[in-house]
N, C-alpha and C. Protein backbone atom coordinates (compact mmCIF):
# COMPACT_ATOMS: atom_id res chain seq x y z
N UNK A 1 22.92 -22.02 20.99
CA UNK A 1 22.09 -20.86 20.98
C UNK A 1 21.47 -20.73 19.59
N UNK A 2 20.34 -20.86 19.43
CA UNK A 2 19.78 -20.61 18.37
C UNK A 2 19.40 -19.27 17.49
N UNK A 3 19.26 -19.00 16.65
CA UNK A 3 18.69 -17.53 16.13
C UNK A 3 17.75 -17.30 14.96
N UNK A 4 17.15 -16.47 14.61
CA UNK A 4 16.24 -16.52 13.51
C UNK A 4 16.50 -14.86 13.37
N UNK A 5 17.01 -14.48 11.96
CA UNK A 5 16.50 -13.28 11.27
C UNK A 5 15.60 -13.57 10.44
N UNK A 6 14.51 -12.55 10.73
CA UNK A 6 13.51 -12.50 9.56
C UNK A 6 13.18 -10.93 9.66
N UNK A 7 13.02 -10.82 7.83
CA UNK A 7 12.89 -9.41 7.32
C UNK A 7 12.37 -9.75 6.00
N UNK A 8 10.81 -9.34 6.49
CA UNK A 8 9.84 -9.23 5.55
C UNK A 8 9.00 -10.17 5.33
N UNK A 9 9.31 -11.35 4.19
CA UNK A 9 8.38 -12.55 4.45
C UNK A 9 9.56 -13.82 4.65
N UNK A 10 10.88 -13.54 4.83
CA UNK A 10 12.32 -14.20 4.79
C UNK A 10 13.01 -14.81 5.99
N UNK A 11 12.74 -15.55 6.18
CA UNK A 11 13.28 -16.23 7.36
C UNK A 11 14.47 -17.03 7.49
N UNK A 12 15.77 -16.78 8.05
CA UNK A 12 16.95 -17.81 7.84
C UNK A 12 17.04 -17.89 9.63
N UNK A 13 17.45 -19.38 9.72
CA UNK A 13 17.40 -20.09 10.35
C UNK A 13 18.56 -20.73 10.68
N UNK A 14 19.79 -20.41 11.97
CA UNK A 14 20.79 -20.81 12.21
C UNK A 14 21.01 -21.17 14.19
N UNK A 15 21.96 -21.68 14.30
CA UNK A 15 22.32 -21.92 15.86
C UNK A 15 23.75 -21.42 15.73
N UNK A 16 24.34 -20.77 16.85
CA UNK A 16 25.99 -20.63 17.08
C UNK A 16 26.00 -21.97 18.65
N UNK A 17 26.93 -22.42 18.33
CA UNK A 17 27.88 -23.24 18.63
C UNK A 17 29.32 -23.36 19.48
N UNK A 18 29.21 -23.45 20.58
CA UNK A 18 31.34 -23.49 20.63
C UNK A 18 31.57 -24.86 21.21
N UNK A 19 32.40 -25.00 19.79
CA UNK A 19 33.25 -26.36 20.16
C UNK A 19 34.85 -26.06 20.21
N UNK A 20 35.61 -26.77 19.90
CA UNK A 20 37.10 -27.14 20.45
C UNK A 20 37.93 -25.78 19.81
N UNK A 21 37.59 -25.24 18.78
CA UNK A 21 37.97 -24.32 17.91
C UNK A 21 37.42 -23.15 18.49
N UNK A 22 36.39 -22.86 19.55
CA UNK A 22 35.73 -21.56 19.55
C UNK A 22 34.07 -21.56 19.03
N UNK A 23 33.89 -20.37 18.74
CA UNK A 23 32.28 -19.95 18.24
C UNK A 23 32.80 -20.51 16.58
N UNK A 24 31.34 -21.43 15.94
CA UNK A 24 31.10 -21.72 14.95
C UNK A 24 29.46 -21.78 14.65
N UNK A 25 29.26 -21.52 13.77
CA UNK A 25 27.76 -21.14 13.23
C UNK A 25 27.67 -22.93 12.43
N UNK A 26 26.71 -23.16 12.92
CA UNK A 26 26.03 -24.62 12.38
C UNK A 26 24.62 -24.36 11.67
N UNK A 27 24.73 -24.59 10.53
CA UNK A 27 24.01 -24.45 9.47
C UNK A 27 22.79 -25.70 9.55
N UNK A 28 21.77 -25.96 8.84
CA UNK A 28 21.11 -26.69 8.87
C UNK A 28 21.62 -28.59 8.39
N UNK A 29 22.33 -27.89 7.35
CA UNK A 29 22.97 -29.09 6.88
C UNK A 29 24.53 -29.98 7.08
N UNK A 30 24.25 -29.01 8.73
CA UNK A 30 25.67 -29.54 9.85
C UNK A 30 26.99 -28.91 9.30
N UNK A 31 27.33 -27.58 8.28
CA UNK A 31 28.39 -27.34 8.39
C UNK A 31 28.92 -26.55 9.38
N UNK A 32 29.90 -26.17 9.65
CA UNK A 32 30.60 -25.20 10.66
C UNK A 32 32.19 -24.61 10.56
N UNK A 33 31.80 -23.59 8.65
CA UNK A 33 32.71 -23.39 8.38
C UNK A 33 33.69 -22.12 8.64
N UNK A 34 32.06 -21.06 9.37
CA UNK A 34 32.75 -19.82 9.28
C UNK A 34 32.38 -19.41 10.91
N UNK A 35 33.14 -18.63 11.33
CA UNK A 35 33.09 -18.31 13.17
C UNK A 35 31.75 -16.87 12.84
N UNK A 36 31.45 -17.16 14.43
CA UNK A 36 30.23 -16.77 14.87
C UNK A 36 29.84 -15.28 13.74
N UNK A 37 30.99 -14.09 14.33
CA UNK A 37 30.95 -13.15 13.26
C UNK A 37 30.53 -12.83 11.74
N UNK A 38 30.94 -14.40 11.23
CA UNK A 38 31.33 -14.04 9.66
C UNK A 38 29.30 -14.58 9.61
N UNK A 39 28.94 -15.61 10.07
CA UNK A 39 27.56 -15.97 9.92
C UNK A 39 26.28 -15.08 10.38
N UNK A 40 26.88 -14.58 11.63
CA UNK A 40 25.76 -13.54 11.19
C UNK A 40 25.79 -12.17 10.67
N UNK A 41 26.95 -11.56 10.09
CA UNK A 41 27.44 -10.55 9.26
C UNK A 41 26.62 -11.44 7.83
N UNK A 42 27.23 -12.46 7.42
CA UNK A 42 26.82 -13.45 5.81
C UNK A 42 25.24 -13.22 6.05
N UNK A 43 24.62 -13.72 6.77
CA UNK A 43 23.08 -13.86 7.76
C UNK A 43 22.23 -12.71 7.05
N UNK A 44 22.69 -11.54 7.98
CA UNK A 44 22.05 -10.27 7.91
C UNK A 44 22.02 -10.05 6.48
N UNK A 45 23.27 -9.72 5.59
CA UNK A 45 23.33 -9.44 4.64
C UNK A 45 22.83 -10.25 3.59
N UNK A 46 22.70 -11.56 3.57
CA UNK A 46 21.90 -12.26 3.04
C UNK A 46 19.98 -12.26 2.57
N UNK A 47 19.95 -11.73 4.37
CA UNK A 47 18.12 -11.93 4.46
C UNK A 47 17.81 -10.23 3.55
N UNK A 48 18.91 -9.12 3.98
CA UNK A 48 18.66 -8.05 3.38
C UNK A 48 18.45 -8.07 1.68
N UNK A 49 19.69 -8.77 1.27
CA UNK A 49 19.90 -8.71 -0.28
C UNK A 49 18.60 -9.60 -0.87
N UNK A 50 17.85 -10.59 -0.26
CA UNK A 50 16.85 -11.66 -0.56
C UNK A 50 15.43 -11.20 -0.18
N UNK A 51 15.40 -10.16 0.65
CA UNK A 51 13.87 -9.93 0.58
C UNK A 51 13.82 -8.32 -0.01
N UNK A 52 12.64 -8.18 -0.48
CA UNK A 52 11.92 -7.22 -0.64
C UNK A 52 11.08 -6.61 0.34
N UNK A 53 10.84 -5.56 0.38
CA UNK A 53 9.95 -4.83 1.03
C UNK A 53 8.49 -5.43 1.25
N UNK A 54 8.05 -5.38 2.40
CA UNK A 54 6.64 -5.70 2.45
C UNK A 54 5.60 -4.73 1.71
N UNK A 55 5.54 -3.79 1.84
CA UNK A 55 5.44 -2.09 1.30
C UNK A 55 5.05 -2.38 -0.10
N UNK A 56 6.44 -2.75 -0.64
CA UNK A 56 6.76 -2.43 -2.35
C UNK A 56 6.08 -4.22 -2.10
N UNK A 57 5.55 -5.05 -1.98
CA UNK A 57 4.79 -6.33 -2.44
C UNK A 57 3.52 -6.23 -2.37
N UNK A 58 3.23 -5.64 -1.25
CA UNK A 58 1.41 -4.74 -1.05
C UNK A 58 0.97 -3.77 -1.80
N UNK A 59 2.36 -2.98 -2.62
CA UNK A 59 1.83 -2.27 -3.68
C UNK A 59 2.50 -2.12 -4.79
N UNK A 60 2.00 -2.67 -5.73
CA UNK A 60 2.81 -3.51 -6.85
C UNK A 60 2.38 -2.29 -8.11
N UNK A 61 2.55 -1.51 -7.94
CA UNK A 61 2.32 -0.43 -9.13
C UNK A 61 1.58 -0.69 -10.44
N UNK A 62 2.05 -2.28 -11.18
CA UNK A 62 1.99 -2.50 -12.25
C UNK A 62 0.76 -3.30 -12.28
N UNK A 63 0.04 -3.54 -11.31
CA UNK A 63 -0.98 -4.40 -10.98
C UNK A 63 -2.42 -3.76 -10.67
N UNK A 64 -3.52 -3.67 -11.62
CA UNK A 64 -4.54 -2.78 -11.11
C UNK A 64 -5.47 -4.24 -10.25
N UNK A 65 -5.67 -3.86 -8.99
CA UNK A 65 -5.84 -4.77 -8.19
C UNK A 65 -7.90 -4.15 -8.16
N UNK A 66 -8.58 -5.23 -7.81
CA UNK A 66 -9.97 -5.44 -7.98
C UNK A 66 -10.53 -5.61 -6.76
N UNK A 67 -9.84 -5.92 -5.38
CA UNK A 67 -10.59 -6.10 -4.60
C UNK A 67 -10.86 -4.69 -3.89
N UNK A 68 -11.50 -4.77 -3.20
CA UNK A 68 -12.41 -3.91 -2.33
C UNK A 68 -12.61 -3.43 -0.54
N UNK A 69 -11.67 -4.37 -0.36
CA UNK A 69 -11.71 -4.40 1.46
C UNK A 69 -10.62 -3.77 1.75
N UNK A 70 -9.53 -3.42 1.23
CA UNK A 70 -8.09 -2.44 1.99
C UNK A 70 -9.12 -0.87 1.73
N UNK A 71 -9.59 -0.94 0.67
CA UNK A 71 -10.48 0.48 0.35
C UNK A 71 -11.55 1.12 1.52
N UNK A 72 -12.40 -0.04 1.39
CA UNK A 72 -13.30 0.24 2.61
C UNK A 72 -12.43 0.38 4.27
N UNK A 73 -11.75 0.51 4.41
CA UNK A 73 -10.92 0.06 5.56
C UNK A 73 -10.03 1.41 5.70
N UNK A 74 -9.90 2.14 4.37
CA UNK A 74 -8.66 3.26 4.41
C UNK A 74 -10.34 4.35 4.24
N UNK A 75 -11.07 4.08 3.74
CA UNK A 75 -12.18 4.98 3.18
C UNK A 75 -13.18 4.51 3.75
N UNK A 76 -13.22 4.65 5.37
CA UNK A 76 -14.69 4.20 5.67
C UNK A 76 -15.83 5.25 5.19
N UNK A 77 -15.54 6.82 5.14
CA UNK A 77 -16.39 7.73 4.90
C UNK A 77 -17.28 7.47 3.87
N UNK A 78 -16.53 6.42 2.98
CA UNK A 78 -17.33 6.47 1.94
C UNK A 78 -18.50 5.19 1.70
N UNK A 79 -18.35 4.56 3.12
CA UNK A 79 -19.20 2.97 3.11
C UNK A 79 -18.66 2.33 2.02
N UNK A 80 -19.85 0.86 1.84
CA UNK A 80 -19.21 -0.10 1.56
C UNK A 80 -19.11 0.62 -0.21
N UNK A 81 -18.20 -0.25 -0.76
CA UNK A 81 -17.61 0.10 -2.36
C UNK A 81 -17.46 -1.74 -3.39
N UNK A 82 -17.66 -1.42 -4.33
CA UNK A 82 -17.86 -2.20 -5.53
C UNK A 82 -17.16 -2.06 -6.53
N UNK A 83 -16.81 -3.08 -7.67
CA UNK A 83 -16.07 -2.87 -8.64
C UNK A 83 -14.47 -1.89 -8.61
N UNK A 84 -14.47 -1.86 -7.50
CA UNK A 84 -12.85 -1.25 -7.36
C UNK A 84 -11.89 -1.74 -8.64
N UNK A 85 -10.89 -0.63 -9.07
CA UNK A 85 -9.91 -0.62 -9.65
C UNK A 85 -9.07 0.07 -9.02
N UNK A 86 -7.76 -0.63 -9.05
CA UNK A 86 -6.86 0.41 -8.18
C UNK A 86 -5.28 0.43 -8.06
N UNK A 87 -4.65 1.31 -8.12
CA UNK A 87 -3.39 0.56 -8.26
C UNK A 87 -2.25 1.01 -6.54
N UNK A 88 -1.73 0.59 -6.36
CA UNK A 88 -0.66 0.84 -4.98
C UNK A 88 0.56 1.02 -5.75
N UNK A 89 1.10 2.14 -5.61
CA UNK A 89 2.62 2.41 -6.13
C UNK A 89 3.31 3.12 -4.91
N UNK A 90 4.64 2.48 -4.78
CA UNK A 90 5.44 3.15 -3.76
C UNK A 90 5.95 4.03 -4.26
N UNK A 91 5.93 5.11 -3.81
CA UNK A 91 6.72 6.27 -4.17
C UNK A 91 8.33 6.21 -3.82
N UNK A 92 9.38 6.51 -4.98
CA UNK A 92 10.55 6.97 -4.10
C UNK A 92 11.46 6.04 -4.35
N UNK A 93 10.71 4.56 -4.77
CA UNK A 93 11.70 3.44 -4.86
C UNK A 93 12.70 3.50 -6.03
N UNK A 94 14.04 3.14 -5.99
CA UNK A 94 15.06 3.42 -7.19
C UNK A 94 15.52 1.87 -7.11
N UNK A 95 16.16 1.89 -8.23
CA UNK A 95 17.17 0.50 -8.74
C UNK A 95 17.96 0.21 -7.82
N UNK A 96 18.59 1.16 -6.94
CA UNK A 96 20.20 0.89 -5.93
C UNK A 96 19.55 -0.24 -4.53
N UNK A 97 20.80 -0.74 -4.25
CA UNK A 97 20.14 -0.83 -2.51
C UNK A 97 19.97 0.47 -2.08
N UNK A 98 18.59 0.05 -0.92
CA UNK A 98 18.60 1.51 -0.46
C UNK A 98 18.67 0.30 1.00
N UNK A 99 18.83 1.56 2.51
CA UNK A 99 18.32 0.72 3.49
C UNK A 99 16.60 0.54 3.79
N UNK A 100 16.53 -0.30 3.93
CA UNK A 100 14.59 -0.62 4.07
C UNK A 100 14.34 0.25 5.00
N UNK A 101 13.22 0.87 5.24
CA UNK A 101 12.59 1.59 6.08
C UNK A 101 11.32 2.21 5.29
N UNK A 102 10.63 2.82 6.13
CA UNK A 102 9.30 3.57 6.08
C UNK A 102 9.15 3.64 4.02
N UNK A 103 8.28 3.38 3.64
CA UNK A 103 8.02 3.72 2.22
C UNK A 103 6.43 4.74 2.24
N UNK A 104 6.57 5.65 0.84
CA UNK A 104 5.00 6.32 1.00
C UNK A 104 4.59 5.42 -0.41
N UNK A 105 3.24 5.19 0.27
CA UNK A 105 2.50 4.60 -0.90
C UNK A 105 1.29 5.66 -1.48
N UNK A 106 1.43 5.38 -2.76
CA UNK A 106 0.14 5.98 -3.69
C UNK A 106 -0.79 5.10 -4.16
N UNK A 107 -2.10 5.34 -3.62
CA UNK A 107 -3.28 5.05 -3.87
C UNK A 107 -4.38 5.40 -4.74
N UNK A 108 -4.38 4.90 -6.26
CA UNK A 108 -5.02 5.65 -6.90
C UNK A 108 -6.15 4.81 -7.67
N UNK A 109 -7.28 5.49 -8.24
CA UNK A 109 -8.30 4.41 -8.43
C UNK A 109 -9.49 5.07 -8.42
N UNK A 110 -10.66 3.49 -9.00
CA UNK A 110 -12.28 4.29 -8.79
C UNK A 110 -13.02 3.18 -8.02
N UNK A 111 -13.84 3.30 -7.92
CA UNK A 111 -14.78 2.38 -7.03
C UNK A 111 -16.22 3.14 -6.87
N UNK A 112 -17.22 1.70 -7.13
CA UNK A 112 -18.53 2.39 -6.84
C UNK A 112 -18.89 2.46 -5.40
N UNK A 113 -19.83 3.26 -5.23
CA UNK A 113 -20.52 3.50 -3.73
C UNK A 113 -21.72 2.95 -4.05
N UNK A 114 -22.25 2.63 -2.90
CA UNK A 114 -23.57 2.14 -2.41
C UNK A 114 -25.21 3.48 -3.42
N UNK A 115 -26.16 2.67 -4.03
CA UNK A 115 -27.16 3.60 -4.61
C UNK A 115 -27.28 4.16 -4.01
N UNK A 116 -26.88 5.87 -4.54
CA UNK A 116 -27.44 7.05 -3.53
C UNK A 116 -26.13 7.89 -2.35
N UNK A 117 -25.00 6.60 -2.87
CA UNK A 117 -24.13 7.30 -1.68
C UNK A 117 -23.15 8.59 -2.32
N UNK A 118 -23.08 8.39 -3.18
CA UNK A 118 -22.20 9.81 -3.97
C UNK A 118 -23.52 11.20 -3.07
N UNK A 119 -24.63 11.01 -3.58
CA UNK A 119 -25.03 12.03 -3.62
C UNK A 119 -26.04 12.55 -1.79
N UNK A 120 -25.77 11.18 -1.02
CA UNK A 120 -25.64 11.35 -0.05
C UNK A 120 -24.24 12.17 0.73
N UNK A 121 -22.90 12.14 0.37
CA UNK A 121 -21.61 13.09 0.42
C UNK A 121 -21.68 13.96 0.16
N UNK A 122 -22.37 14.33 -1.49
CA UNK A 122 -22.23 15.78 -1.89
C UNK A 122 -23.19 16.71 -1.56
N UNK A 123 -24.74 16.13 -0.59
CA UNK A 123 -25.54 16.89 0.18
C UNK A 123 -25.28 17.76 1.37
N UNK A 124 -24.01 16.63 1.90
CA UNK A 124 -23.83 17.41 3.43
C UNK A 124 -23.26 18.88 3.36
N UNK A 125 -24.02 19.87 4.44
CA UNK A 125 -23.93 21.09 4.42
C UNK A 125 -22.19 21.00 4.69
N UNK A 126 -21.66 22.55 3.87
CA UNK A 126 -20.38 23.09 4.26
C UNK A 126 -19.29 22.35 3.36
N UNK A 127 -19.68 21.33 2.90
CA UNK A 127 -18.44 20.61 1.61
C UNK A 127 -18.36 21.58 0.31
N UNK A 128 -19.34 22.30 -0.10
CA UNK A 128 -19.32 22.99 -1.44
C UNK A 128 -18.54 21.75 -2.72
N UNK A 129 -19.04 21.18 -3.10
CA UNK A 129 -18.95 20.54 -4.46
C UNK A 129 -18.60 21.25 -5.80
N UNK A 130 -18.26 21.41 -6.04
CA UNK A 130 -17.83 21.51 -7.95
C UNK A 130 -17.25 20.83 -8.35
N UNK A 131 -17.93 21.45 -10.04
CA UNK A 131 -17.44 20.65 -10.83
C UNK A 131 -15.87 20.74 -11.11
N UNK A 132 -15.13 19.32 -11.30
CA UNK A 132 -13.59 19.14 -11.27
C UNK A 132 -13.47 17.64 -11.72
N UNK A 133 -12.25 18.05 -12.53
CA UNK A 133 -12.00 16.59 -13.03
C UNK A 133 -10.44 15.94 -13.08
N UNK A 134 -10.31 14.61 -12.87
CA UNK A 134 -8.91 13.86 -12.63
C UNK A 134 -8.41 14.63 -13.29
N UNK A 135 -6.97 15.23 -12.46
CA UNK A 135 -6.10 15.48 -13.60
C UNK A 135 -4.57 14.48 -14.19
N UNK A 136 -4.82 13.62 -13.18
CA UNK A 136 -3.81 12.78 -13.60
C UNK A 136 -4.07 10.85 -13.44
N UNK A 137 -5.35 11.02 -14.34
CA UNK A 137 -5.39 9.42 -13.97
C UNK A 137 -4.20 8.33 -14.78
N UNK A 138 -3.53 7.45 -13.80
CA UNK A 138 -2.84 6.71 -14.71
C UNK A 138 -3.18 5.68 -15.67
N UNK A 139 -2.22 5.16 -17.14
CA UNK A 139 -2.58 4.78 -18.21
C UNK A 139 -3.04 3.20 -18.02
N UNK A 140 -2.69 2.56 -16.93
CA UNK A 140 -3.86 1.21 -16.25
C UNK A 140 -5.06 1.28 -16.18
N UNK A 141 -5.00 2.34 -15.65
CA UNK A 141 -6.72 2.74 -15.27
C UNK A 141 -7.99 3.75 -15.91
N UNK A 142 -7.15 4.17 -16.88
CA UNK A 142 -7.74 4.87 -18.38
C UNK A 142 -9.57 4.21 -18.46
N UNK A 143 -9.40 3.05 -19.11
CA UNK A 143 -9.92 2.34 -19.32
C UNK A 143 -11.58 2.12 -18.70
N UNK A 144 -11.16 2.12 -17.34
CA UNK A 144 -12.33 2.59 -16.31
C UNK A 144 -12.83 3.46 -15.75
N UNK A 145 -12.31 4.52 -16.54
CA UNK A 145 -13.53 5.73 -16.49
C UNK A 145 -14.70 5.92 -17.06
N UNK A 146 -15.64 6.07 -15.71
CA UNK A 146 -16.79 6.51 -16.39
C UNK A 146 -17.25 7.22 -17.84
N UNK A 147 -17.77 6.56 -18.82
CA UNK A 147 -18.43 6.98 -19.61
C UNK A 147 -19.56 8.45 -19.38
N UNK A 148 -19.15 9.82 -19.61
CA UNK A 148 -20.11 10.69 -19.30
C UNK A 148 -19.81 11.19 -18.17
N UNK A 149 -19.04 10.90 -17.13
CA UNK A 149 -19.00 10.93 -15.51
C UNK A 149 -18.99 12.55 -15.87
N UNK A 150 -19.96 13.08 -14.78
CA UNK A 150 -19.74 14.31 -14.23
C UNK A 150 -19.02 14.43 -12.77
N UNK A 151 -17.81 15.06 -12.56
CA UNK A 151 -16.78 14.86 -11.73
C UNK A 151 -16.97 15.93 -11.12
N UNK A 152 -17.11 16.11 -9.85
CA UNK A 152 -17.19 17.14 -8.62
C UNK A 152 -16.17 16.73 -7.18
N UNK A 153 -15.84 17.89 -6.95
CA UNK A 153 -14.89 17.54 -6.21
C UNK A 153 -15.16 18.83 -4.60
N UNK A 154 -14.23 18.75 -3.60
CA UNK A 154 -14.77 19.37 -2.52
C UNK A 154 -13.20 19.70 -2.16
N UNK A 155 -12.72 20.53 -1.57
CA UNK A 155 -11.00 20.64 -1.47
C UNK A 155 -11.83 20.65 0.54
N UNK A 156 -13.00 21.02 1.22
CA UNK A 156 -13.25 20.51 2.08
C UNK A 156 -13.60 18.69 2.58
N UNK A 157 -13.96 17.99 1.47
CA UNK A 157 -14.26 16.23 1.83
C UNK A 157 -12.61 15.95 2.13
N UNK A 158 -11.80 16.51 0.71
CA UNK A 158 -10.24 16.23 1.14
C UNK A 158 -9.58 16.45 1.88
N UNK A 159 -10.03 17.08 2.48
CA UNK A 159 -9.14 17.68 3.50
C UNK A 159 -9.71 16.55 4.89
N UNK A 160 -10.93 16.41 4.83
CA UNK A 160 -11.60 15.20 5.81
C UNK A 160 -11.27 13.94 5.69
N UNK A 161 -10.61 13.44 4.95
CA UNK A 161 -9.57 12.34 4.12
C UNK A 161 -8.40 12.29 4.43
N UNK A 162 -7.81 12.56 3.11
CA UNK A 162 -6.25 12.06 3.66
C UNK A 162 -5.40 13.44 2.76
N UNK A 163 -4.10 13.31 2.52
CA UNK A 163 -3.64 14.22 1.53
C UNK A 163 -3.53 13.31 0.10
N UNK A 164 -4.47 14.16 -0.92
CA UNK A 164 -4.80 13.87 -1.94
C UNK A 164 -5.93 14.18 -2.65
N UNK A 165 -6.37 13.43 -3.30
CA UNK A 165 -8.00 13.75 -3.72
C UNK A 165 -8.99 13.03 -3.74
N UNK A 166 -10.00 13.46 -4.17
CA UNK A 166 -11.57 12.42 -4.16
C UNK A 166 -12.30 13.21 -4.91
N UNK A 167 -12.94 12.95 -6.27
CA UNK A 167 -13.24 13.17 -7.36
C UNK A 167 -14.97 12.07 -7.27
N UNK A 168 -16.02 12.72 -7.15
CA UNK A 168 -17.76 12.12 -7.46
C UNK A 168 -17.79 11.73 -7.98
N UNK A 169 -18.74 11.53 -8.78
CA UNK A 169 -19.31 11.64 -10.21
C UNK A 169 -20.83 10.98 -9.39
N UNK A 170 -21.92 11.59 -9.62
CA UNK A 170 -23.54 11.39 -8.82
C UNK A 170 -23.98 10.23 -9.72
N UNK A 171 -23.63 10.50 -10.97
CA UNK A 171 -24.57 9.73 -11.90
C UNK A 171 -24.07 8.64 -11.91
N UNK A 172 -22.88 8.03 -11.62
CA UNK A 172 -22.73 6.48 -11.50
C UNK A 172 -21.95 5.97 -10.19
N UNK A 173 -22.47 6.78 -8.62
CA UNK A 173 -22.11 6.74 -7.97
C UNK A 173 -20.49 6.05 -7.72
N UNK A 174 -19.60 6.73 -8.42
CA UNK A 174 -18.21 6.35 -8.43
C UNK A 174 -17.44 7.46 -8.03
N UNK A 175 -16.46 7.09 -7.11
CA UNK A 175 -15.72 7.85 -7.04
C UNK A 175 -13.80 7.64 -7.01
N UNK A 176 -12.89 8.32 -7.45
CA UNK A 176 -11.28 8.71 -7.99
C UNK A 176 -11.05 9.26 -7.07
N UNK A 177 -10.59 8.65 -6.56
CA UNK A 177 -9.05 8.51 -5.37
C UNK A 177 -7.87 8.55 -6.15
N UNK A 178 -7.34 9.24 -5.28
CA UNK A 178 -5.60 9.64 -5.54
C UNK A 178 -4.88 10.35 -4.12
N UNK A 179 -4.44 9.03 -3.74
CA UNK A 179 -3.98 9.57 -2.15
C UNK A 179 -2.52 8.96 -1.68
N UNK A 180 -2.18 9.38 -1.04
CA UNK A 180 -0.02 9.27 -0.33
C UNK A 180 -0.75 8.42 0.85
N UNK A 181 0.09 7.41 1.63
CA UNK A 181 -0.16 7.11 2.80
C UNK A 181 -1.60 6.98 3.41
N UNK A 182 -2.56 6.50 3.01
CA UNK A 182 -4.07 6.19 3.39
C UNK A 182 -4.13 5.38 4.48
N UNK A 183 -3.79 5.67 5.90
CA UNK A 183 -4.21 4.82 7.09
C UNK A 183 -5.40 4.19 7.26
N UNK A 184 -5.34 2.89 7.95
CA UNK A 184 -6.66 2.50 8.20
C UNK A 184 -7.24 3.49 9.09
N UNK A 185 -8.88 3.14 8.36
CA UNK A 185 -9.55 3.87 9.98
C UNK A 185 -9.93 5.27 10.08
N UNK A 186 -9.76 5.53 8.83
CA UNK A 186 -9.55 7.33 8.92
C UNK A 186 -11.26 8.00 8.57
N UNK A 187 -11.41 8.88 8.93
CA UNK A 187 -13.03 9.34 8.63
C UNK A 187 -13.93 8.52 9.87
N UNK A 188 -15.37 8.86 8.93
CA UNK A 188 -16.31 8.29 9.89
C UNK A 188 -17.41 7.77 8.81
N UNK A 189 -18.74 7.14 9.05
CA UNK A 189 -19.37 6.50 7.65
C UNK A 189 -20.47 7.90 7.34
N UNK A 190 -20.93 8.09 6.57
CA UNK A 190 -21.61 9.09 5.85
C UNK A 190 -23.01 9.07 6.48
């Protein structure tokens, strides 16, 4: 009987066995030292202690990532986007084992819009715009803030989003994201 645990990108690869002795776990390299129990108890606990989270590898906190297509994909409202900076941090994660399950990710960052699309958003009737500015951009992403940006914000666009924020700026059609859990798919295009 063959088996495969896999958890995450981790795959171990074993067969159980009964020969003259009972259930024995046969390893790749033909041993058959420990009974059925102890291999896939060793197994489980193995693939657990050896992988990481898919979650915490898709969002690497320490990494201001440049591409542009998970964005457009979580932010269609805002059409297509350029020059993205951005970082993915899981919230919540500590030093201990924890058991794997559900993680919230933070999404934070700027990215340009299409000429004209900031101020195509901040036209539509019933958003009310003001002026507002990041209050917590992190020290990765310092760096790429707009020079001059005038920052307007809508607590109605956010709310049409996700939970978090979305921060303008007209004059260099860019806009600061700072969002928990960003599903694909969410919104509609402008």
């Amino acid at each position: 009987m063959k088996h495969r645990i896999r958890k995450g990108t981790c795959t171990m690869n074993f067969r159980i066995q009964r020969n003259s002795t009972g259930m024995a776990g046969v390893f790749r390299d033909g041993s058959t030292r420990l009974g059925r129990r102890e291999v896939l108890v060793s197994g489980a606990a193995a693939v657990l202690a050896a992988c990481t989270s898919s979650a915490a590898k898709e969002a690497d906190g320490d990494t201001v990532r440049r591409d542009s297509a998970p964005l457009e994909r979580r932010f269609p409202m805002l059409g297509p986007l350029f020059d993205a900076r951005w970082l993915g941090d899981v919230l919540g994660v500590d030093s201990r084992m924890s058991v794997p399950g559900p993680s919230d990710v933070r999404l934070v960052g700027f990215a340009r819009l299409r000429a004209g699309g900031v101020a195509a958003i901040v036209a539509t009737p019933g958003r009310d715009f003001r002026p507002a500015t990041p209050s917590t951009v992190p020290d990765a992403l310092t760096r790429f803030v707009p020079k001059d940006a005038r920052w307007v914000g809508s607590k109605s666009f956010d709310s049409e989003m996700y939970p978090g924020v979305f921060h303008l700026d007209p004059g260099t059609d860019t806009v600061y994201f700072d969002t928990i859990d960003p599903s694909i798919g969410n919104g509609t295009q402008p």
